[in-house]
Every structure is written in C-alpha cells, then in structure tokens.
Protein backbone atom coordinates (compact mmCIF):
# COMPACT_ATOMS: atom_id res chain seq x y z
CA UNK A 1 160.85 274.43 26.44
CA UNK A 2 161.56 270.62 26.68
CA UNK A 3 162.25 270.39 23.26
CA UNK A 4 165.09 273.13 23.04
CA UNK A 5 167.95 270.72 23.63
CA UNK A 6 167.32 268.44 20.88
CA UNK A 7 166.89 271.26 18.81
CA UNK A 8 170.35 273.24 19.56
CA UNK A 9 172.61 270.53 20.80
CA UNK A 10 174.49 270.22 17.66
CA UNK A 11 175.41 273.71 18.00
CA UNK A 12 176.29 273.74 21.60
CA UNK A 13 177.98 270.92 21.48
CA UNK A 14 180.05 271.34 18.43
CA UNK A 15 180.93 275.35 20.10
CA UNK A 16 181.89 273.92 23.22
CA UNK A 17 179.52 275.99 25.09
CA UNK A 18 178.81 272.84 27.82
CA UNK A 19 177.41 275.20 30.62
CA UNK A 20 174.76 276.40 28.58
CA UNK A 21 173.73 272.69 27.39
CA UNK A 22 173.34 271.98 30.94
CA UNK A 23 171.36 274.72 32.46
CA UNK A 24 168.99 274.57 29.40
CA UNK A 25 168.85 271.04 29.94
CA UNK A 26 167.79 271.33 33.63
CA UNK A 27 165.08 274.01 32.24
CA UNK A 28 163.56 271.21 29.59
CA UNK A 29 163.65 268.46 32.63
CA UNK A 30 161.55 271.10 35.03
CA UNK A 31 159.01 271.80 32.50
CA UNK A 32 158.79 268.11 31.11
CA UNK A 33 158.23 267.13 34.61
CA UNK A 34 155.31 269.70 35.21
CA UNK A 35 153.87 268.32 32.17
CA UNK A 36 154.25 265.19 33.63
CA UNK A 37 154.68 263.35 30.12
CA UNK A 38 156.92 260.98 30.72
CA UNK A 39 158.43 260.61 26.81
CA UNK A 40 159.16 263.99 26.94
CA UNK A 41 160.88 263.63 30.67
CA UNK A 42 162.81 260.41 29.09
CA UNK A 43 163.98 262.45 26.11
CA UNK A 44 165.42 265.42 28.45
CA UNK A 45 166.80 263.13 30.89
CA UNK A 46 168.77 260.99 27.73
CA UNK A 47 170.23 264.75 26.52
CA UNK A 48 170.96 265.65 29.99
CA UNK A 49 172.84 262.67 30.37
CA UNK A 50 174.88 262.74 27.14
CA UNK A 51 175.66 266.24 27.90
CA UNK A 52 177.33 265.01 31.50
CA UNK A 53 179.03 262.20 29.67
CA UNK A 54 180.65 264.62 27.56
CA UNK A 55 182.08 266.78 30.27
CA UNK A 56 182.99 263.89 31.56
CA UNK A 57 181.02 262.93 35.19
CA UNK A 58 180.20 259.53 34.07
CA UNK A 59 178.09 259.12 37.63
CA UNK A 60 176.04 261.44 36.92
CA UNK A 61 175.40 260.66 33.31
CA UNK A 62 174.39 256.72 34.15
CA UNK A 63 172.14 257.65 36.64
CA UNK A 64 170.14 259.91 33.79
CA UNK A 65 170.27 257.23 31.38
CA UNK A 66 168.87 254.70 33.78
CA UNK A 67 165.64 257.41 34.84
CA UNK A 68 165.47 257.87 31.01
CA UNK A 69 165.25 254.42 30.51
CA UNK A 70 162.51 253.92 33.08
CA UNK A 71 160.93 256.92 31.59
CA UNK A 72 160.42 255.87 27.52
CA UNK A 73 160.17 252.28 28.72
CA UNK A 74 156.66 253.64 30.44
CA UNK A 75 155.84 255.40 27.46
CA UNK A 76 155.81 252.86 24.78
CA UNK A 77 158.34 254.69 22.97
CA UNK A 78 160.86 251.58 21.74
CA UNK A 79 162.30 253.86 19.41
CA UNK A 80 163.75 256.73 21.98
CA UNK A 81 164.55 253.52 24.21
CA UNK A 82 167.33 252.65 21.60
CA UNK A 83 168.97 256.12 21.20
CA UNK A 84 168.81 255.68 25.32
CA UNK A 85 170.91 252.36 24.80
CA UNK A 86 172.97 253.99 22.51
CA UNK A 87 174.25 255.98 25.07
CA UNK A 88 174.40 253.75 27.45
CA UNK A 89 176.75 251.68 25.02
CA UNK A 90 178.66 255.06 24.53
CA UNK A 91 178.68 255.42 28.38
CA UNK A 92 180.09 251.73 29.06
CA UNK A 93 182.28 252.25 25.97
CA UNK A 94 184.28 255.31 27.61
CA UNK A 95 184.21 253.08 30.96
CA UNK A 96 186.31 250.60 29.56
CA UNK A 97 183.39 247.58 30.18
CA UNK A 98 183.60 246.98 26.39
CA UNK A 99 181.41 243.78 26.52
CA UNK A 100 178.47 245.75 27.98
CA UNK A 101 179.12 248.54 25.85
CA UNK A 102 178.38 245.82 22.81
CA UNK A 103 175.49 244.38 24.66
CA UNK A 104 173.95 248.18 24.38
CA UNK A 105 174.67 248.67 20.72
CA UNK A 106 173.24 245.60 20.35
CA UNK A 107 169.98 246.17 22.16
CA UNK A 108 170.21 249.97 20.67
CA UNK A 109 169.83 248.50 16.77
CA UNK A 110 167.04 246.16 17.79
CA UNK A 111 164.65 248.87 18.69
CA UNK A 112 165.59 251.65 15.91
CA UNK A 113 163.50 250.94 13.73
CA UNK A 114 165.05 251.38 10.14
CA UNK A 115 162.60 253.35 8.31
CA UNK A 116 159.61 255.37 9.24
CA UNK A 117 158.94 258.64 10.63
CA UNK A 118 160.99 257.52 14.02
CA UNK A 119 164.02 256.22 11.90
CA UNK A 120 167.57 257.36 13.29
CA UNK A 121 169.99 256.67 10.80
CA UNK A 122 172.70 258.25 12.79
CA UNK A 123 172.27 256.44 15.97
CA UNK A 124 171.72 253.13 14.08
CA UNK A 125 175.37 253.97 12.01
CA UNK A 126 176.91 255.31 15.14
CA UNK A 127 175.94 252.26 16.90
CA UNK A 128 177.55 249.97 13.96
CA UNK A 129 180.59 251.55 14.13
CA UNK A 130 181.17 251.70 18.06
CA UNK A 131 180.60 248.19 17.36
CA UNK A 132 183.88 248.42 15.12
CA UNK A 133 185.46 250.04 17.84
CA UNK A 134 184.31 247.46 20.40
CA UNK A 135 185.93 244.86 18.44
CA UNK A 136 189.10 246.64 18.68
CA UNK A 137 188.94 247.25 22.39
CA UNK A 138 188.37 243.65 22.73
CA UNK A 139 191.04 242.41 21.02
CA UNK A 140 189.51 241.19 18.03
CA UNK A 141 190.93 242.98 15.72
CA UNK A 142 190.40 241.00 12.43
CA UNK A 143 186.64 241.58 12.87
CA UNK A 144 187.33 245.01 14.00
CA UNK A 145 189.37 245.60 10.59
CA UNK A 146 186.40 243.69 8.80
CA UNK A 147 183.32 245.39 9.87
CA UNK A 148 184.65 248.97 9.22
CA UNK A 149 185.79 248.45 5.89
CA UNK A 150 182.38 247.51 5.40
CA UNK A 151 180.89 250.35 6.57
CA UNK A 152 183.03 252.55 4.23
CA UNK A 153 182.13 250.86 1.49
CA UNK A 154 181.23 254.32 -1.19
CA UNK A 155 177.47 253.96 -0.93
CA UNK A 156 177.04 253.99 2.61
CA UNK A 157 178.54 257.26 2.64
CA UNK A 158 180.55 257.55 5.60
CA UNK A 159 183.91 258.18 4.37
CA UNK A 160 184.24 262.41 4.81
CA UNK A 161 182.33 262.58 8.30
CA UNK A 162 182.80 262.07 11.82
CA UNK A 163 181.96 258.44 11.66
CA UNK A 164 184.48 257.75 8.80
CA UNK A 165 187.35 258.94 11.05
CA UNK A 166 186.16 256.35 14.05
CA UNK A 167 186.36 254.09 11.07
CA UNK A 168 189.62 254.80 9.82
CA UNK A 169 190.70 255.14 13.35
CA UNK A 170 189.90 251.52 14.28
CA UNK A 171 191.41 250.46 10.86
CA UNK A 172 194.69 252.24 11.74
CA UNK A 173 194.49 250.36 15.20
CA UNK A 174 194.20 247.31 13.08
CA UNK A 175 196.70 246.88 10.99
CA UNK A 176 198.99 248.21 13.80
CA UNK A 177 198.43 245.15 15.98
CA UNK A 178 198.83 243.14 12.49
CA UNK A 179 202.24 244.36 12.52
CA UNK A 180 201.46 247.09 9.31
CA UNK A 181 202.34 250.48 10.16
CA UNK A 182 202.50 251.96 6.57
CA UNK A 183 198.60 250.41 6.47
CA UNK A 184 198.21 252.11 9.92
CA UNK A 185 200.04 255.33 9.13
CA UNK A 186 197.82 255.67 5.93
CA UNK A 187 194.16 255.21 7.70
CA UNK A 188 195.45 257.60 10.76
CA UNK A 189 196.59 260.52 8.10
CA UNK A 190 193.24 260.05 6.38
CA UNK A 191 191.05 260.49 9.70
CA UNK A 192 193.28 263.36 11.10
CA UNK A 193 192.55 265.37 7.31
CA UNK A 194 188.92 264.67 7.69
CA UNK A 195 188.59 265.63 11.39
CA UNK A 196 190.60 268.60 11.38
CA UNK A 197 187.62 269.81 8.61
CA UNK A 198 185.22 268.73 10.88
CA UNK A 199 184.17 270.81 14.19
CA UNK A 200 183.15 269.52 17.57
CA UNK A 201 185.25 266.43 17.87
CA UNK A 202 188.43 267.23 18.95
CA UNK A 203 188.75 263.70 20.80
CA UNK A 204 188.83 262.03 16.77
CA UNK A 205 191.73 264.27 15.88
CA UNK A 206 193.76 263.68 19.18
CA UNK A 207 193.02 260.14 18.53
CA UNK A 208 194.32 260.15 14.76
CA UNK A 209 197.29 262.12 16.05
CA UNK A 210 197.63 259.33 18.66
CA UNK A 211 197.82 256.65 16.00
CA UNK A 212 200.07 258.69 13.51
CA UNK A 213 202.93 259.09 16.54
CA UNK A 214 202.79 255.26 17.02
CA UNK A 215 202.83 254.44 13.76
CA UNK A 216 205.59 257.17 12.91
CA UNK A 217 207.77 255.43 15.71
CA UNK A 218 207.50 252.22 14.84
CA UNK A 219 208.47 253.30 10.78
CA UNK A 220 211.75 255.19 12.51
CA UNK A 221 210.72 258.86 12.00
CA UNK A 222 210.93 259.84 15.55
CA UNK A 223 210.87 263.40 14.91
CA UNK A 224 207.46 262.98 12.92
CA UNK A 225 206.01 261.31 15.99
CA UNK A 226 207.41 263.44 18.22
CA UNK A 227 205.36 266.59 16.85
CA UNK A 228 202.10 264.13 16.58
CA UNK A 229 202.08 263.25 20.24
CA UNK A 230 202.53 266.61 21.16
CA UNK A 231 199.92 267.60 19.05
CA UNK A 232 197.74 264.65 20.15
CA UNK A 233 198.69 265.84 23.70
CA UNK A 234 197.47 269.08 23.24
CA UNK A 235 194.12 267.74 22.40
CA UNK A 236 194.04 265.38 25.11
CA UNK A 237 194.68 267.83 27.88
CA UNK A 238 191.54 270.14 27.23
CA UNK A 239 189.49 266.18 27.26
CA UNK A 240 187.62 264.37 30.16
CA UNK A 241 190.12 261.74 31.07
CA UNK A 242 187.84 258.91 29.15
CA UNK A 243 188.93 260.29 25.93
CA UNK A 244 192.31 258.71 26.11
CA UNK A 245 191.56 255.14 26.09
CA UNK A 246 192.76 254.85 22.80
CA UNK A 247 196.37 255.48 24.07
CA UNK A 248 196.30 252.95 26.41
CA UNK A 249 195.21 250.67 23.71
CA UNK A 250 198.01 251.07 21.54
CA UNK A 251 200.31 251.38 24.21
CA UNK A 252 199.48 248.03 25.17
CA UNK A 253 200.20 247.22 21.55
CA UNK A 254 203.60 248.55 21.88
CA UNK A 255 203.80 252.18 21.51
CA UNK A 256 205.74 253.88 23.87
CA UNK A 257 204.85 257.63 23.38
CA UNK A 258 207.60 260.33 23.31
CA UNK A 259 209.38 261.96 25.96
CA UNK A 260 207.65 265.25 26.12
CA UNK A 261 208.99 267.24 29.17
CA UNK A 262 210.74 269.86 26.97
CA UNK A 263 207.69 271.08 25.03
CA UNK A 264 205.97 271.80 28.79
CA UNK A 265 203.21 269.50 28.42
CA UNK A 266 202.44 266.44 31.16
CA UNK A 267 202.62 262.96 29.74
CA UNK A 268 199.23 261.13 30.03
C-alpha cells in the first residue's frame, strides 16, 4: 500500500485528480507507519508533501518535507534524501526565497547519485534546470540564458518535454531583460507549442503565454498580446497563487499586462 503513490502519481497528477493523490497518500503514510520502516515513511511523507505543494498549502507541504527529511536521513538512504531536497528547492522556489531554493538544488545533486540502480535522472535534470530558473529569479540573467542553452544542447535531449519549456521559458525571460523581444517572442512560441502537446502542466503554458503577451507588447502588436494574457489568465485562475511568480518577474522587467475587464476575467 505504501508504494501506490509513487507508482500512480504521474497519472493523478497529470489528470488533475488531487483528492485522490491525497487520500491515497494518507493510506501509504498509515501503513508505512505500522510497518514502522522509516524509508518507506520518508518516501510517503516526500509524495504527500509534493502533492500539498501542488494544490498549493505550502505549510503543510514544508512540514512533510522536513519529517521526510528526518525520516531517510535515519535510514541511510542519501539517495531519497536528494529527491527530498529537490522538493524542498521546488518548495522555496514557489516561495519566492530563491537563494535557498538554489542551496536545495544544490544539496539535491550532491546526493543523486548519477548512475546505479538508485539513479534519478529526472530529479538530477529537473534540479539543473530550476537552477536555470533560479538564476533568472535572481537577476542574473546572463547565467540564466547560459546554463539553459546548455542544457538543450541535442544530446541531452530535453528540447520536446516539460523541462525544455522551463528552458525556453527562462531563455525567453532572458533576452527580454536584454532588451530582445523577437529572441524572447521566439523561445516563448516554442515552449507554448511544446506544452500545449504535453499534459499535466498547465502552469508551463500559462507561463509561455505570459511571456508571449510581454513580448507581443513590447514589439507593438497589442492585439496579439491582448489574446495571450487572456489566455495566460485563463490558466492562471484554475492555479495555486505560487504559479504566477513569473508575472511578477517580468512585470518588474517592464511588462504591464493588458487591461482585461471586458473579457470578464480578474487581473492578477
């Protein structure tokens, strides 16, 4: 029973069917604890608390992190400990404390190990390209731009996935603050075709429609960005509220996002 969430959480996730992830979630932390293995109670408690993160109670989420940390820490298990961090970076990420978020990806690629029968090669690229992202957040957007045009270099393999559009997201943010648009506009369009192909992350595609309506704006076709930030809007309301921090980036960078009162929907 305490394995079931690892096993289906692609496909609950992805389906949006968040009320089932957490009651069978709360069934794999009963019977880990009755087994009173505490790698398996670390592993439930680090799904459990991705699964709050993602409908957005970031409270709640930290304090299963932290137990799951305690947890694999007193199993040995270095391995789990850095898909734990991982979230944790995730977790700080969405908080806006970029600079701890960092210090987790960090710690997160220390422990993965990179081959072996515990390798993660997801969590160790996810965790290189929130670094990207972190970069961005920070300010830094040179060695934003840098590292994730490494990581889409052809044989790493990242270009038609969900990790390509981060990429191409943070790119886009990029050459926006560098004053390029058309760069910008080019890297947003990109992400938005491979994320509308992709299901389960509808926070990539509101953020590519994000970028597309600022760059849009800034090329003078306000109409064009006009029906992106709706669209983006649309995305945005059916998100936790952490989702957005993207707009507040490149608002900060200049983009002042469309008056949408007529179409019905709130501005953010």
């Amino acid at each position: 029973a305490w394995q079931l969430p690892a096993l289906v959480w692609p496909y609950l996730h992805r389906s949006g069917r968040y009320a089932e992830r957490l009651a069978l979630g709360r069934t794999a932390l009963a019977a880990a604890r009755r087994l009173d293995d505490p790698l398996a109670t670390g592993r439930t408690l680090n799904d459990q608390g991705h699964a709050w993160s993602t409908v957005g109670d970031l409270p709640r989420a930290l304090r299963h992190y932290e137990q799951a940390l305690d947890q694999v820490r007193a199993a040995g298990a270095p391995a789990v400990e850095g898909q734990v961090q991982a979230n944790l970076g995730a977790l700080r990420f969405f908080s806006g404390d970029y600079a701890e978020a960092a210090d987790h990806f960090e710690d997160a690629l220390r422990l993965l190990p990179a081959e072996g029968p515990d390798a993660d090669d997801w969590t160790v690229r996810l965790c290189e390209v929130s670094l990207a992202a972190v970069h961005a957040f920070l300010g830094r957007f040179d060695a934003a731009r840098s590292r994730a045009e490494r990581l889409l270099a052809p044989e790493l393999g990242l270009h038609d996935g969900i990790l390509g559009c981060s990429l191409r997201n943070v790119l886009g943010i990029a050459h926006y603050a560098a004053g390029r648009p058309d760069e910008a506009l080019r890297h947003f369009a990109r992400s938005l075709a491979v994320s509308r192909r992709t299901t389960g992350f509808p926070d990539q595609q509101a953020n590519s429609l994000a970028g597309l309506a600022a760059a849009q704006q800034t090329l003078g076709r306000p109409a064009a960005a006009r029906r992106s930030w709706t669209a983006a809007l649309d995305l945005y309301r059916r998100l936790p509220a952490h989702y957005r921090a993207p707009v507040t980036l490149l608002t900060s960078l200049g983009f002042t996002p469309p008056d949408t009162r007529s179409t019905g929907l709130p501005k953010l």
